[in-house]
PDB file of N, CA and C in Angstrom:
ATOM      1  N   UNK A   1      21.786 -17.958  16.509  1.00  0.00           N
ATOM      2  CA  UNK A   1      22.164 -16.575  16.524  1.00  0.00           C
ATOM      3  C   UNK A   1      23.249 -16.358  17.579  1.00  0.00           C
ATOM      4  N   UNK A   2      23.366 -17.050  18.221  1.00  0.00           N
ATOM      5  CA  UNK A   2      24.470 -16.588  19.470  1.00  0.00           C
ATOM      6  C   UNK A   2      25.510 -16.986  19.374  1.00  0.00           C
ATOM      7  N   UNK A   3      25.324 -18.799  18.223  1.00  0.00           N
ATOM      8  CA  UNK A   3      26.850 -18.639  17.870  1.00  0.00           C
ATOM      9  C   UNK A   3      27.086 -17.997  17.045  1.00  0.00           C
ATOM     10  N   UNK A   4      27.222 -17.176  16.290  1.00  0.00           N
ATOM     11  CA  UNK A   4      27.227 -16.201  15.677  1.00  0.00           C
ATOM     12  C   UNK A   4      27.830 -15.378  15.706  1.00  0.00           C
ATOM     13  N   UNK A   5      26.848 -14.618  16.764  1.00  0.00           N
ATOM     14  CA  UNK A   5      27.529 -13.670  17.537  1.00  0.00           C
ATOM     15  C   UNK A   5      28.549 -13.405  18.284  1.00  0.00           C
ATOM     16  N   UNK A   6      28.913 -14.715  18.832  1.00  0.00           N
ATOM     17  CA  UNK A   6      29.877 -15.155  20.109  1.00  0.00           C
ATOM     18  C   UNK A   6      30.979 -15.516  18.952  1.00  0.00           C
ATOM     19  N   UNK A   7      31.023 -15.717  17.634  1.00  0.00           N
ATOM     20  CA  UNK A   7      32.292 -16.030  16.539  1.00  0.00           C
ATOM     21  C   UNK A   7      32.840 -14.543  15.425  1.00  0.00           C
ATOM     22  N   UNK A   8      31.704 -13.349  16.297  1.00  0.00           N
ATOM     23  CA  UNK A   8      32.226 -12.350  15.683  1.00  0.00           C
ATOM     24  C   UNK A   8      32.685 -11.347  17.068  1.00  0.00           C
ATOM     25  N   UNK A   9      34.454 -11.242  17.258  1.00  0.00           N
ATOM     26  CA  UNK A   9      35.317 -10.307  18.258  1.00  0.00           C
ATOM     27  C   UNK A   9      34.281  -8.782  17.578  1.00  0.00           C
ATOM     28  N   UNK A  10      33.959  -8.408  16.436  1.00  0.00           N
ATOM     29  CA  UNK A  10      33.779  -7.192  16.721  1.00  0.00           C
ATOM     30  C   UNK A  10      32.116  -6.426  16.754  1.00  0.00           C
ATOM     31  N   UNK A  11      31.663  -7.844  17.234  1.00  0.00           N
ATOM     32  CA  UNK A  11      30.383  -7.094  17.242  1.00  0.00           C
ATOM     33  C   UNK A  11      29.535  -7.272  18.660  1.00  0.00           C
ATOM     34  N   UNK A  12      29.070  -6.508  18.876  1.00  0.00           N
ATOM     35  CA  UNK A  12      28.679  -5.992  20.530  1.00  0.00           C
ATOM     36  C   UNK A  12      26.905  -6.293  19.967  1.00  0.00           C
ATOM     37  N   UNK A  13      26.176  -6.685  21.318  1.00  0.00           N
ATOM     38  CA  UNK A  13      24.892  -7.095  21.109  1.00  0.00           C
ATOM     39  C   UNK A  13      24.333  -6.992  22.759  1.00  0.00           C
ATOM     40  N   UNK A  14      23.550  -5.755  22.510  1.00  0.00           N
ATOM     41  CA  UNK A  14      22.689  -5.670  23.984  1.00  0.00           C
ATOM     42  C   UNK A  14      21.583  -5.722  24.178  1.00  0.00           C
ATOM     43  N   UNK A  15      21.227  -6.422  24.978  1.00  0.00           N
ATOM     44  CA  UNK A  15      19.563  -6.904  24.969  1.00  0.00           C
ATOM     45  C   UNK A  15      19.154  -6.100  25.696  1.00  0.00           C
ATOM     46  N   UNK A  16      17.851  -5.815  24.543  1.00  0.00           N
ATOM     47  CA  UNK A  16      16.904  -4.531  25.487  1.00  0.00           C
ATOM     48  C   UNK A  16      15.417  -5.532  25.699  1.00  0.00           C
ATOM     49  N   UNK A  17      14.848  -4.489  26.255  1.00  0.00           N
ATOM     50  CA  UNK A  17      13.729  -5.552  26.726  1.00  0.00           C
ATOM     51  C   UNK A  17      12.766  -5.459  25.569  1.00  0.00           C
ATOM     52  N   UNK A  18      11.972  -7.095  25.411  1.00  0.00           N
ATOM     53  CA  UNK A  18      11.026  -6.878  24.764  1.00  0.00           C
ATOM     54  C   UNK A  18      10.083  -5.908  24.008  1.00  0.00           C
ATOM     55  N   UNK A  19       9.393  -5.383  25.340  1.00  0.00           N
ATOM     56  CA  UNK A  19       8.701  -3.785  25.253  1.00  0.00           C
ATOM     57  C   UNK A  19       9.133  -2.684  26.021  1.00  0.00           C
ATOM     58  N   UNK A  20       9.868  -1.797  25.308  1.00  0.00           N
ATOM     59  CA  UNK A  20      10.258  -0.852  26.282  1.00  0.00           C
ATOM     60  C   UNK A  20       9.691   0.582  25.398  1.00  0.00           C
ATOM     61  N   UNK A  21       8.563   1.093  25.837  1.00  0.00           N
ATOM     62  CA  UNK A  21       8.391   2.508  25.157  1.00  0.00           C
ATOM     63  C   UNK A  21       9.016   3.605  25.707  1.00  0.00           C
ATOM     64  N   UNK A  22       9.729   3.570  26.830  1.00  0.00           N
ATOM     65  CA  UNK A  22      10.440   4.697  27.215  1.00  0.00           C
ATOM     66  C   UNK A  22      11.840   4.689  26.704  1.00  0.00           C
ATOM     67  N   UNK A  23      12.365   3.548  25.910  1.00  0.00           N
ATOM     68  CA  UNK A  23      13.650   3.348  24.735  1.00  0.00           C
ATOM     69  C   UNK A  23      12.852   4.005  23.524  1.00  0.00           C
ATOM     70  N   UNK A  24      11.539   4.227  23.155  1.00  0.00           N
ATOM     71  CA  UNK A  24      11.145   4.692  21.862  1.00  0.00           C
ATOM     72  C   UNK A  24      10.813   5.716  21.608  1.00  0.00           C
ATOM     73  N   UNK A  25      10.884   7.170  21.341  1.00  0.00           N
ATOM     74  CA  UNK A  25      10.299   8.214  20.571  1.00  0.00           C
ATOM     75  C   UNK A  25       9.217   8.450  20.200  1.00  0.00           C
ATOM     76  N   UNK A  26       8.827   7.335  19.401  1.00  0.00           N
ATOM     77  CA  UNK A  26       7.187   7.201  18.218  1.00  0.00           C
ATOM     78  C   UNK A  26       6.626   7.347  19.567  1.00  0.00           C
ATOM     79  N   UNK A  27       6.615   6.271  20.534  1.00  0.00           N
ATOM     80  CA  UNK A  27       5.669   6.436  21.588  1.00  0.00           C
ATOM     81  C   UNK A  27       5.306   8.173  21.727  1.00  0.00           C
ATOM     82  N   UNK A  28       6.254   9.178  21.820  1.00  0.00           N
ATOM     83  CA  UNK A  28       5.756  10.668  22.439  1.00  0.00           C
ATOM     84  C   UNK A  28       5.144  11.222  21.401  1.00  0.00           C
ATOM     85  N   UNK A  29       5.248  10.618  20.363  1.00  0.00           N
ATOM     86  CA  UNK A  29       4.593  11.129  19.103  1.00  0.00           C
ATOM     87  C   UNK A  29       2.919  10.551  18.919  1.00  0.00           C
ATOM     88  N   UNK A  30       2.951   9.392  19.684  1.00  0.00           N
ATOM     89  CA  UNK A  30       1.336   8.634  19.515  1.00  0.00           C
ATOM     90  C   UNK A  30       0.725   9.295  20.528  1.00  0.00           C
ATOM     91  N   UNK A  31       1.385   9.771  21.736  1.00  0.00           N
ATOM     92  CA  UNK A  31       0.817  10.259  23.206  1.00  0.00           C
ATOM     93  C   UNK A  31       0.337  11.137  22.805  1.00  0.00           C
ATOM     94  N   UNK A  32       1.216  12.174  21.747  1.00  0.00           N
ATOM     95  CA  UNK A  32       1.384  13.835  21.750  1.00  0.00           C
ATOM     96  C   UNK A  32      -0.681  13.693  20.856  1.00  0.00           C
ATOM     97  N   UNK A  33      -0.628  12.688  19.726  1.00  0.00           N
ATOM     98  CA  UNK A  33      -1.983  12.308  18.652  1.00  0.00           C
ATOM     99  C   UNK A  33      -2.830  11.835  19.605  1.00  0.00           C
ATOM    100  N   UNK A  34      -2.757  11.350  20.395  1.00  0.00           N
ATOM    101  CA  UNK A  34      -4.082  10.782  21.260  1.00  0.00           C
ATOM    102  C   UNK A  34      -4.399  11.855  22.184  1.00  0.00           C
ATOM    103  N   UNK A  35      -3.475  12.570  22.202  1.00  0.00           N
ATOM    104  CA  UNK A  35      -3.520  13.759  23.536  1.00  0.00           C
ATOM    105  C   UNK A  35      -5.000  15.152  22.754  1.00  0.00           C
ATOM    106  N   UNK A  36      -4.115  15.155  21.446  1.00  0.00           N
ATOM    107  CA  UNK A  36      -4.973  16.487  20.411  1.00  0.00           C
ATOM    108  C   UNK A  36      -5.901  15.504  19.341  1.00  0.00           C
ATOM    109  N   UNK A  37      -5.553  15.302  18.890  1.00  0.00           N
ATOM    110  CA  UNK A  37      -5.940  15.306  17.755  1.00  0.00           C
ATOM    111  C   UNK A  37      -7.343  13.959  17.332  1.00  0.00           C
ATOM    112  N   UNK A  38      -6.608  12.799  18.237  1.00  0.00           N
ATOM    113  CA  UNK A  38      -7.380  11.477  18.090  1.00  0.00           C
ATOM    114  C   UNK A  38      -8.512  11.135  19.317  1.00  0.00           C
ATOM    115  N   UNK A  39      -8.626  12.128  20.057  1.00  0.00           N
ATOM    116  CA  UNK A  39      -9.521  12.398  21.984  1.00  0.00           C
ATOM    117  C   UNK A  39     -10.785  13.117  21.002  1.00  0.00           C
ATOM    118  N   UNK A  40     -11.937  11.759  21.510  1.00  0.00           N
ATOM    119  CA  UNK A  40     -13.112  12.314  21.595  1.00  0.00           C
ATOM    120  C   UNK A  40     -13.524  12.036  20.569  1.00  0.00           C
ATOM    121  N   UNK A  41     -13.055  11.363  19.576  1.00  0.00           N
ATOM    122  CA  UNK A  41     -13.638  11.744  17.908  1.00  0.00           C
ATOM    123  C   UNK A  41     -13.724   9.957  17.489  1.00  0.00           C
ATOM    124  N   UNK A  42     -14.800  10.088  17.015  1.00  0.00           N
ATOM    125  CA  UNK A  42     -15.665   8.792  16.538  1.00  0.00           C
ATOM    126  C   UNK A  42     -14.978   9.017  15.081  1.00  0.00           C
ATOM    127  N   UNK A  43     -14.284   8.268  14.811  1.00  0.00           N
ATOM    128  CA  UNK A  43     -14.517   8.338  13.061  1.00  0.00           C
ATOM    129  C   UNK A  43     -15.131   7.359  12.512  1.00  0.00           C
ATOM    130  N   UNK A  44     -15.950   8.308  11.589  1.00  0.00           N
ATOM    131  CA  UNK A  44     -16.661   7.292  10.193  1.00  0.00           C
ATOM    132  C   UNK A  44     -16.179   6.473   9.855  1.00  0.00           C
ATOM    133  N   UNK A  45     -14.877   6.397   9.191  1.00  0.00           N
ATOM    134  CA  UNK A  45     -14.382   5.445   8.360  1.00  0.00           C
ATOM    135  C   UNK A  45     -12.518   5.563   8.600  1.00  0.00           C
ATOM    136  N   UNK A  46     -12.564   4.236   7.958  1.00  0.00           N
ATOM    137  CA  UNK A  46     -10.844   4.310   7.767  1.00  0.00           C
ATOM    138  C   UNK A  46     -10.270   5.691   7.375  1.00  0.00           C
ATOM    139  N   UNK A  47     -10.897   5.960   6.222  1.00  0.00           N
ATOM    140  CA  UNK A  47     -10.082   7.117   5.819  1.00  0.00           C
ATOM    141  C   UNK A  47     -10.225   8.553   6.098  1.00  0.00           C
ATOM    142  N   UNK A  48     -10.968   8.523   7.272  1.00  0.00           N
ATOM    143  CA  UNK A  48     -11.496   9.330   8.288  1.00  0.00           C
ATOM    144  C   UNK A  48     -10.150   9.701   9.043  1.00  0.00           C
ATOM    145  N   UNK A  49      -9.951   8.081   9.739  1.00  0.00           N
ATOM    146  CA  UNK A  49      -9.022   8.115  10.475  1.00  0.00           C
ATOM    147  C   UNK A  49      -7.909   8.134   9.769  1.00  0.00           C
ATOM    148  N   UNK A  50      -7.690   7.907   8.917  1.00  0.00           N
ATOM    149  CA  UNK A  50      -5.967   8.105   7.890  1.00  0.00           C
ATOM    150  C   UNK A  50      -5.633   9.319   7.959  1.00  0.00           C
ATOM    151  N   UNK A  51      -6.931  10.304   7.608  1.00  0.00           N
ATOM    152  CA  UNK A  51      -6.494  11.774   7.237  1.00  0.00           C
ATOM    153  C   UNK A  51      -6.507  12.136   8.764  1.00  0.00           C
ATOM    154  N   UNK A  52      -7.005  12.077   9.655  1.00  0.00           N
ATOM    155  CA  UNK A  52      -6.875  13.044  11.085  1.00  0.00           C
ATOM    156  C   UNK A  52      -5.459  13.105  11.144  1.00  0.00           C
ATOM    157  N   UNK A  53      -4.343  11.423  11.195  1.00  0.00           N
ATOM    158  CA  UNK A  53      -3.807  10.634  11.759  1.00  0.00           C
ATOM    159  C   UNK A  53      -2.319  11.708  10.946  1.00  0.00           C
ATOM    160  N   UNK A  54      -2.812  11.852   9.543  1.00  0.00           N
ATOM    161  CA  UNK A  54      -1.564  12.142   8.934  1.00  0.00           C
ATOM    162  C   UNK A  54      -1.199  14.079   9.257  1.00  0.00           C
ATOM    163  N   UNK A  55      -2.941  14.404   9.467  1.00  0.00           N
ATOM    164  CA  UNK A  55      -2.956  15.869   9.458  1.00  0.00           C
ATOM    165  C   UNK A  55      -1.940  16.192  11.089  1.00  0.00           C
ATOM    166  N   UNK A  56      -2.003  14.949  11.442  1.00  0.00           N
ATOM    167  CA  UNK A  56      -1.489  15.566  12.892  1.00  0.00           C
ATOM    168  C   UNK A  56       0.122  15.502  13.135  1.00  0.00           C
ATOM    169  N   UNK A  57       0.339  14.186  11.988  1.00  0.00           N
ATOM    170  CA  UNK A  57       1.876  14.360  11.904  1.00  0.00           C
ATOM    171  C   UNK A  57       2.701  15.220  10.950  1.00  0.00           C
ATOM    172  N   UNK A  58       1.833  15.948  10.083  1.00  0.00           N
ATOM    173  CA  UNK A  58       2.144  17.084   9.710  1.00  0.00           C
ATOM    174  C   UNK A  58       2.482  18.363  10.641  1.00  0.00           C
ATOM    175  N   UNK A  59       1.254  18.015  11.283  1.00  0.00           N
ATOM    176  CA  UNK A  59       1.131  19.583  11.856  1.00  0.00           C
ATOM    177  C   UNK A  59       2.537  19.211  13.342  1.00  0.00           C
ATOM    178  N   UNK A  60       3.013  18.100  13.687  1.00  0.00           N
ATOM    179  CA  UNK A  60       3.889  17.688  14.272  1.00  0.00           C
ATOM    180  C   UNK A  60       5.213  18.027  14.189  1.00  0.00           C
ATOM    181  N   UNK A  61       5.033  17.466  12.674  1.00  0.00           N
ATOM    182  CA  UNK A  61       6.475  17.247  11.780  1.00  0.00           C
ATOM    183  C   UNK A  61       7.341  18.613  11.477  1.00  0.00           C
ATOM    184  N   UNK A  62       6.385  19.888  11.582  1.00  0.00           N
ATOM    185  CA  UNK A  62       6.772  21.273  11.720  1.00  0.00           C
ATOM    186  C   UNK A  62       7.388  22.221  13.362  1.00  0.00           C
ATOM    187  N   UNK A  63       7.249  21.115  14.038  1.00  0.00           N
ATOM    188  CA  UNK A  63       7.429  21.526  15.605  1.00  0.00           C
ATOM    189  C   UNK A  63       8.190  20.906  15.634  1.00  0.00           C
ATOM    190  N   UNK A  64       9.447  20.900  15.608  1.00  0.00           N
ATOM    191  CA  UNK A  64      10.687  20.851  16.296  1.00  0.00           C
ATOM    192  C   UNK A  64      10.978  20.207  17.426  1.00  0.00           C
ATOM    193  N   UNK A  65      10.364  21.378  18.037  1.00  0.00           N
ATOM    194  CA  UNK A  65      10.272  21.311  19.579  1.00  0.00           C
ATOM    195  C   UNK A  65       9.398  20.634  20.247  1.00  0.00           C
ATOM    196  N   UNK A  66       8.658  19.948  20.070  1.00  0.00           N
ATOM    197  CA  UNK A  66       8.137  18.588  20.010  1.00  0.00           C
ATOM    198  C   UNK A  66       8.707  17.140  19.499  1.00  0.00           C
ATOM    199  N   UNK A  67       9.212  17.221  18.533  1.00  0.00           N
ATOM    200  CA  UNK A  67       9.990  15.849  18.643  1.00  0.00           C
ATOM    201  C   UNK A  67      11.225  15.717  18.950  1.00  0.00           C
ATOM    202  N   UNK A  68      11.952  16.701  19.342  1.00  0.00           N
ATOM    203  CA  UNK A  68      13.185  16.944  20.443  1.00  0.00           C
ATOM    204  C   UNK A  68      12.332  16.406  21.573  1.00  0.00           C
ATOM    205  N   UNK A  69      11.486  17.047  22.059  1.00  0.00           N
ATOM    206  CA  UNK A  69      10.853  16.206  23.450  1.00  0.00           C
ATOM    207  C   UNK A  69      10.582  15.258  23.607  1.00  0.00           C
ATOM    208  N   UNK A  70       9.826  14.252  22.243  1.00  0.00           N
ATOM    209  CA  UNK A  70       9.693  13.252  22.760  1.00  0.00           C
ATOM    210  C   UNK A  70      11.393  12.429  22.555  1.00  0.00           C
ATOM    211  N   UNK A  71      12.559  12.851  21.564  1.00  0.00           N
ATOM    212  CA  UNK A  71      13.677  12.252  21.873  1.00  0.00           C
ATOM    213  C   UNK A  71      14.208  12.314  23.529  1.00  0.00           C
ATOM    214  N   UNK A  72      14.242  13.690  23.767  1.00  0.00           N
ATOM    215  CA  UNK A  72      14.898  13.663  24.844  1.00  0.00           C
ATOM    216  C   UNK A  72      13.943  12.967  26.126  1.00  0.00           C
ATOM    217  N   UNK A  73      12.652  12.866  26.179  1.00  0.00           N
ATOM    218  CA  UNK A  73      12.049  11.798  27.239  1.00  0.00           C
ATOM    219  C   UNK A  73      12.688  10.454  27.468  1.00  0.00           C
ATOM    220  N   UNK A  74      13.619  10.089  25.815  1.00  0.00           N
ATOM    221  CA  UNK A  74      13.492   8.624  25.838  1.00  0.00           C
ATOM    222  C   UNK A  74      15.414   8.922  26.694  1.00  0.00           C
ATOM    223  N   UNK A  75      15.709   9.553  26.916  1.00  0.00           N
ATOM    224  CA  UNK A  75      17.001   9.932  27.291  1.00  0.00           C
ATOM    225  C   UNK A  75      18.175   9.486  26.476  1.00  0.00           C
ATOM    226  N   UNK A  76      17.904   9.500  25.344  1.00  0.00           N
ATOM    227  CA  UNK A  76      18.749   9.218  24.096  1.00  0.00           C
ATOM    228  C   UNK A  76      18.881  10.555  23.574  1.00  0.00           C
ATOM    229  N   UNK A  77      19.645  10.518  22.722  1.00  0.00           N
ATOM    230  CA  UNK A  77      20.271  11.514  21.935  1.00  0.00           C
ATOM    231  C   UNK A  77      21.481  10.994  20.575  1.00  0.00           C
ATOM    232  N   UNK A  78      21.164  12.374  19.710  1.00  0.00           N
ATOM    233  CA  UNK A  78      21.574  12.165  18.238  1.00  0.00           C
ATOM    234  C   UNK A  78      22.270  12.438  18.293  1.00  0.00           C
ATOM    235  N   UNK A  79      23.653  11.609  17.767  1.00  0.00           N
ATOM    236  CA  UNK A  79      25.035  12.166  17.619  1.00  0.00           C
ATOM    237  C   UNK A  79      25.590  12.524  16.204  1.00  0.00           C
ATOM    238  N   UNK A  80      25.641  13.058  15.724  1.00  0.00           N
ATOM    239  CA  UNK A  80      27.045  12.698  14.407  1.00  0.00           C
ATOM    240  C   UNK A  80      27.506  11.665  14.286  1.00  0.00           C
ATOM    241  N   UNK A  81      27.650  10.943  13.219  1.00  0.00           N
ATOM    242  CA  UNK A  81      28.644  10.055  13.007  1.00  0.00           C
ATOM    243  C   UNK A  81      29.795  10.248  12.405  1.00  0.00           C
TER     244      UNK A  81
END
């Protein structure tokens, strides 16, 4: 892979670290589900946990202003292309 890389002038390659959840988003989105929705609760079954899991990224996916937050935690931002 590096010769590769090192035989293409126009392509740029920056190594991020392994694990970095403060480069990721999803992370403020799993915090935001463990914070409400997934605290305290035994589930029965898989599909116990499927439906909490999805009801919460619904009820997420309508707040805005919540996943602007967890973008802007990661100190990234959406540009236009």
């Amino acid at each position: 892979m590096r010769a590769f890389i090192a035989a293409q002038d126009w392509l740029t390659v920056v190594q991020l670290p392994t694990y970095a959840p403060d480069l990721n988003p999803v992370e403020g989105i799993w915090s935001l589900l463990r914070r409400c929705l997934l605290a305290n609760v035994a589930f029965t079954s898989p599909e116990h946990l499927i439906r909490t899991v999805r009801q919460g990224l619904r009820t997420i996916q309508y707040r805005s202003d919540l996943i602007d937050g967890c973008l802007a935690g990661t100190g990234l931002a959406l540009t236009a292309a």
